[in-house]
Protein backbone atom coordinates (compact mmCIF):
# COMPACT_ATOMS: atom_id res chain seq x y z
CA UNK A 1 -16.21 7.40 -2.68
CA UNK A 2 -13.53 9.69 -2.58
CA UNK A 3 -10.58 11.77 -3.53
CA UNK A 4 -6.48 11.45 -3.14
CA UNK A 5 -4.13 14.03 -4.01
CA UNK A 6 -0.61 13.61 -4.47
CA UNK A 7 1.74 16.34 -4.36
CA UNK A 8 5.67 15.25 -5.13
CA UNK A 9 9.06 16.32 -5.62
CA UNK A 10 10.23 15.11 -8.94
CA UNK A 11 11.67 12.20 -9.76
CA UNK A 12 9.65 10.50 -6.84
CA UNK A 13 7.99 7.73 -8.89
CA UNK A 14 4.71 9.76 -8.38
CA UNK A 15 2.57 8.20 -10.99
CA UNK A 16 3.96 4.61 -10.30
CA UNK A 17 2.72 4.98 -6.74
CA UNK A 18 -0.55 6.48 -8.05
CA UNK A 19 -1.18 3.17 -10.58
CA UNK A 20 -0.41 0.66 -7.65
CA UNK A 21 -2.95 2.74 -5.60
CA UNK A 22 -5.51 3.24 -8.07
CA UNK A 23 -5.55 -0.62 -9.38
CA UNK A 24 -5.88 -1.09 -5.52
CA UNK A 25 -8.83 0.94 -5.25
CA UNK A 26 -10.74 0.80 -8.60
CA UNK A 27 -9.60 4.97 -8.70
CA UNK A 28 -8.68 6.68 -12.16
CA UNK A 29 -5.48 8.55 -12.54
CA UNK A 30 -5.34 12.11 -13.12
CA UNK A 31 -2.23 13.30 -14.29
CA UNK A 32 -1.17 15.15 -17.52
CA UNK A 33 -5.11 13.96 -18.34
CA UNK A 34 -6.12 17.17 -16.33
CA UNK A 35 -4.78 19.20 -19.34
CA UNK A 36 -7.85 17.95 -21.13
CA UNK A 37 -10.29 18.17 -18.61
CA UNK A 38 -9.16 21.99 -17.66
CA UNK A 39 -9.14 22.78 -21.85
CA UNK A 40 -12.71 21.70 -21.97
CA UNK A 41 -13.75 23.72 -19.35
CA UNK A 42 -12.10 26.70 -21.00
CA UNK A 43 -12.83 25.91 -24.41
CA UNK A 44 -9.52 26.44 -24.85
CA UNK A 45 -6.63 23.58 -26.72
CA UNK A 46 -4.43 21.26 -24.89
CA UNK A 47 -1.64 23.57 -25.91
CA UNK A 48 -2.75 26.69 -24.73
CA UNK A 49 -3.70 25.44 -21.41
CA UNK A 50 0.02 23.38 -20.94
CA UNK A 51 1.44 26.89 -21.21
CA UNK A 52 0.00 27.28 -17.77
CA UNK A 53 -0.11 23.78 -16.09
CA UNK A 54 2.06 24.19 -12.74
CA UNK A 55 3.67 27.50 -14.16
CA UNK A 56 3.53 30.60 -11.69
CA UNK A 57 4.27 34.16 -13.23
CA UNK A 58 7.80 35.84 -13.37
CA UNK A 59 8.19 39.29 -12.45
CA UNK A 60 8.59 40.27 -16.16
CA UNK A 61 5.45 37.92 -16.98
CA UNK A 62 3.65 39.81 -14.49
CA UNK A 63 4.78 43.62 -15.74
CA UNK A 64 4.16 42.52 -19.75
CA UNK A 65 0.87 41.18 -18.29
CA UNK A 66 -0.04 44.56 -16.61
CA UNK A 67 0.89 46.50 -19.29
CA UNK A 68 -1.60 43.66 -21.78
CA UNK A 69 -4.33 44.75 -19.37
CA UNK A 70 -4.11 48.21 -21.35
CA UNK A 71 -3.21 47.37 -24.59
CA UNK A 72 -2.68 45.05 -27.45
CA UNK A 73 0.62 42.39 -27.04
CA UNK A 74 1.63 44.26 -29.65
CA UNK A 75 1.81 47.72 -27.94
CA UNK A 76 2.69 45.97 -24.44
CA UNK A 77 6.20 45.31 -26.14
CA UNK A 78 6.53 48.02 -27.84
CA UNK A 79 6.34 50.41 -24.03
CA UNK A 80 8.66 47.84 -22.65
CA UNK A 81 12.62 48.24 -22.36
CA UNK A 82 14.38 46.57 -24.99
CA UNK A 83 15.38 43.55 -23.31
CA UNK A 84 12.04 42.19 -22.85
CA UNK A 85 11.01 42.44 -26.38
CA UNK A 86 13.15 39.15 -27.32
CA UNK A 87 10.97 37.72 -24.03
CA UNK A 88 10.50 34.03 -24.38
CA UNK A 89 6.85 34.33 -22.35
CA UNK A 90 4.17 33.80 -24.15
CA UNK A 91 1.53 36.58 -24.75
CA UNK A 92 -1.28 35.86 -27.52
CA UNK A 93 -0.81 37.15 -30.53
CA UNK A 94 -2.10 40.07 -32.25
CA UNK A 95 -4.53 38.00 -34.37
CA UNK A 96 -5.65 36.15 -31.14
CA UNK A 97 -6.01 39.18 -29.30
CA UNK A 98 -7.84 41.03 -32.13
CA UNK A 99 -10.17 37.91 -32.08
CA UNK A 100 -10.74 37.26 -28.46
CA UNK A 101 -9.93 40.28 -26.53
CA UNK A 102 -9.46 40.03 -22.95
CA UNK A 103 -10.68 36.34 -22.83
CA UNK A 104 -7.45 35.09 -24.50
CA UNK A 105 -6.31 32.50 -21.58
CA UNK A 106 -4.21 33.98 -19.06
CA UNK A 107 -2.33 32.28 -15.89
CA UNK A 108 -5.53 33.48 -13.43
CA UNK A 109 -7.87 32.43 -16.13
CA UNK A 110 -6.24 28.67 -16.14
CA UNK A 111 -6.55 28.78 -12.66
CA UNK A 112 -9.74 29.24 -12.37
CA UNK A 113 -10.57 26.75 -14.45
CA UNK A 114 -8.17 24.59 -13.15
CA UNK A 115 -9.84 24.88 -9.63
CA UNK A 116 -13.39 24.00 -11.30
CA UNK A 117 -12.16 20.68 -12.87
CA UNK A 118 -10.51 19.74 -9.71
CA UNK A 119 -13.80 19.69 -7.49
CA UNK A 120 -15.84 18.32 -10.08
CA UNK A 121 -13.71 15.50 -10.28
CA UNK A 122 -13.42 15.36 -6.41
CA UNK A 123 -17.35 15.45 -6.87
CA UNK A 124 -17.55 12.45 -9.11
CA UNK A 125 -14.55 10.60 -7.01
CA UNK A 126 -12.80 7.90 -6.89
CA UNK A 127 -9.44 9.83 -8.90
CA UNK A 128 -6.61 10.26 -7.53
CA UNK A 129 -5.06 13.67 -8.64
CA UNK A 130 -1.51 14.47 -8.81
CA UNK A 131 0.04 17.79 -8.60
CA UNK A 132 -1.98 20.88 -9.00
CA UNK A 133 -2.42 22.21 -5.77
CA UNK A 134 -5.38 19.56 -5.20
CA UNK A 135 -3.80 19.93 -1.25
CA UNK A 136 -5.21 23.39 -1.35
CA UNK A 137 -8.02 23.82 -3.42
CA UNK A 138 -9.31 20.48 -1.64
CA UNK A 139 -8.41 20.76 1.61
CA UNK A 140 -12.22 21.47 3.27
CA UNK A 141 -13.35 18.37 0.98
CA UNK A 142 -14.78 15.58 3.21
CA UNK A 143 -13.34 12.17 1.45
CA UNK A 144 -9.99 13.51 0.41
CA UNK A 145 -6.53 11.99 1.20
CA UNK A 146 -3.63 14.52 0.96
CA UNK A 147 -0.39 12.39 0.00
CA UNK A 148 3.17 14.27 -0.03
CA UNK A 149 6.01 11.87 -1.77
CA UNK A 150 9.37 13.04 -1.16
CA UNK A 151 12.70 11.45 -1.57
CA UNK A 152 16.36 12.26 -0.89
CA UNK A 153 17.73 14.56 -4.27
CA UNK A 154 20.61 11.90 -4.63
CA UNK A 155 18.08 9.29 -4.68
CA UNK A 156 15.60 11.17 -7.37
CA UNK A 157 18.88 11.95 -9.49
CA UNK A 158 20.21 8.63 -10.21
CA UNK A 159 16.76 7.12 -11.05
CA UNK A 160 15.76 9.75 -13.88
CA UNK A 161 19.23 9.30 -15.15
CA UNK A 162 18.73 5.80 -15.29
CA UNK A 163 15.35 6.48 -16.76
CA UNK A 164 15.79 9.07 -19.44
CA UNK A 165 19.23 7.32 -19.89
CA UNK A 166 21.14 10.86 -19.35
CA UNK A 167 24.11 12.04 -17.69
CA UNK A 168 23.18 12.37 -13.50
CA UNK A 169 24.16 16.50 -13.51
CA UNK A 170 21.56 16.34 -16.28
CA UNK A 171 18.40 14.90 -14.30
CA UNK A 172 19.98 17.05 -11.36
CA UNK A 173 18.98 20.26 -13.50
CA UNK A 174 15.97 18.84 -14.66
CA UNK A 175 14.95 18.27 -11.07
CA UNK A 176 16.25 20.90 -9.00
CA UNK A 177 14.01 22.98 -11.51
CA UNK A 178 10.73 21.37 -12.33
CA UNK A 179 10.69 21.64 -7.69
CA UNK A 180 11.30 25.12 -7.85
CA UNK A 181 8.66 25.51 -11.03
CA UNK A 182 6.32 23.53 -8.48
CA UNK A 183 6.97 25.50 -5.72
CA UNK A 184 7.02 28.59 -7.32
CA UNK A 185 3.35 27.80 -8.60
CA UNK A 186 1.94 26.90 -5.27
CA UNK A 187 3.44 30.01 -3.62
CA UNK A 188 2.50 32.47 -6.10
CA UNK A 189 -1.20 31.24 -6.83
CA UNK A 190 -2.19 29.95 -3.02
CA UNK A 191 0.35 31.40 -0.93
CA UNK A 192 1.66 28.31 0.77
CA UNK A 193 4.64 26.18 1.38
CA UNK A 194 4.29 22.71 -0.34
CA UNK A 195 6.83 21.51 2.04
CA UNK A 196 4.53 22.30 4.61
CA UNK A 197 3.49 19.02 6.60
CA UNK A 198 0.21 20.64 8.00
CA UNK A 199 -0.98 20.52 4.35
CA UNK A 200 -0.84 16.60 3.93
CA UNK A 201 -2.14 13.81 6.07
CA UNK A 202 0.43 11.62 4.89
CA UNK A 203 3.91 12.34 3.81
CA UNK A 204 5.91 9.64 3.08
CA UNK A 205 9.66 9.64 2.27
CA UNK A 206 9.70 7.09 -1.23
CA UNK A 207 13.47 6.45 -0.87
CA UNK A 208 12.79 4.81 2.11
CA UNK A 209 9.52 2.75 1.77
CA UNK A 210 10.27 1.64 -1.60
CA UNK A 211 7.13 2.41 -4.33
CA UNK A 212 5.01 -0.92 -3.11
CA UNK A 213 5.20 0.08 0.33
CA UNK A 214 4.45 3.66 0.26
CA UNK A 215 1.22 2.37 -2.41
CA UNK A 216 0.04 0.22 -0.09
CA UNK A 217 0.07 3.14 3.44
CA UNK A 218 -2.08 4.92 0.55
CA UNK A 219 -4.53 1.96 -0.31
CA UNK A 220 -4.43 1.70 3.68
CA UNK A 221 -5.11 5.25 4.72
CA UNK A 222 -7.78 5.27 2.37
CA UNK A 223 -10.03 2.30 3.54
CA UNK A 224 -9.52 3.26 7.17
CA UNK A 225 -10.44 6.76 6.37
CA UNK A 226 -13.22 4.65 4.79
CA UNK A 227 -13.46 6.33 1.58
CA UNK A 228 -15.03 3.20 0.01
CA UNK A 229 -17.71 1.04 1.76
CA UNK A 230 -16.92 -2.30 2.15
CA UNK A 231 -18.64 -3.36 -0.66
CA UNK A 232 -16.80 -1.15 -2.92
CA UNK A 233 -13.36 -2.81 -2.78
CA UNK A 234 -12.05 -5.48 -5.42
């Protein structure tokens, strides 16, 4: 039994391609679900952990975050030059702090614990995880498929318009900048390029394929890898 990560651009019909693949294979889907998983393992809410999910620091994150190392929120703000004290980051809050301390979540904190629920599920197998660096954090794991869906941005644009029913420059922002939150995330906390083809042992352009086709290389790639035993599939 094993493991399949998907990393994606957005608006590449991920989690479609992930059902067709999973119904395939008798695999669960693990998608915004992680947020639970990772929140148990922290003993921390839904919410809190979102804050973090696929979010990489900003330099003024990072210097507010330095500065929290020393001192309360409260006092982080107060040493910090006036712009950044109408920051939209989040830092927890003086009660939180005054109730937790330094084990308030943080970005490396999440991490960590994001890390742990992706090999335990890789451990339990048969999920297929999307997003979350599973390329990296799982890349010495025996049974796991590494999947990279991409698509032309013209493509991607006029299907979440279609989708969300918006204006196309509209899904173009919302793209353009849930990649660059992506890639931002994966070069910040693991230092690599997700565009990087050496990372994936599949990469398969969406656009092109069409989603049955690119679920079925998947389904494909995984029994020949033989990831299930023959008396395993449906």
């Amino acid at each position: 039994m094993g493991v399949i990560t998907i990393s994606r651009l957005s608006g590449c019909a991920a989690n479609e391609v992930a059902a067709k693949v999973a119904e395939a294979l008798g695999y669960e889907v693990v998608d915004k679900e992680l947020l639970a998983h990772i929140a148990a393992e922290a003993q921390a809410s839904e919410e809190e952990v979102a804050q973090y999910d696929e979010a990489a620091l900003s330099p003024i994150e990072r210097f507010l975050r330095t500065l929290v190392k020393f001192a309360t929120p409260e006092e982080a703000i107060t040493w910090s030059p006036g712009p950044l004290k109408e920051t939209p980051f989040w830092l927890p809050t003086k009660e939180q702090w005054q109730k937790e301390g330094r084990r308030v979540l943080d970005h490396e904190k999440c991490l960590k614990f994001t890390q742990a629920v992706l090999k335990k599920l890789a451990q339990k197998g048969r999920v297929i995880i999307i997003g979350r660096g599973g390329m990296v954090v799982l890349k010495d794991f025996p049974k796991a498929l590494h999947v990279r869906l991409f698509a032309p941005l013209e493509w991607r644009v006029q299907r979440l318009a279609q989708i969300e029913n918006i204006p196309p420059e509209k899904a173009r922002q919302k793209i353009v900048a849930e990649d660059k939150r992506r890639a931002d995330y994966l070069r910040h906390f693991y230092g690599v390029d997700w565009n990087d083809p050496s990372l994936y042992h599949l990469v398969l352009n969406v656009a092109a394929l069409g989603i049955e086709a690119t679920s079925n290389l998947i389904v494909s790639a995984a029994r020949e890898l033989q990831f299930e035993t023959v008396g395993e599939r449906g």
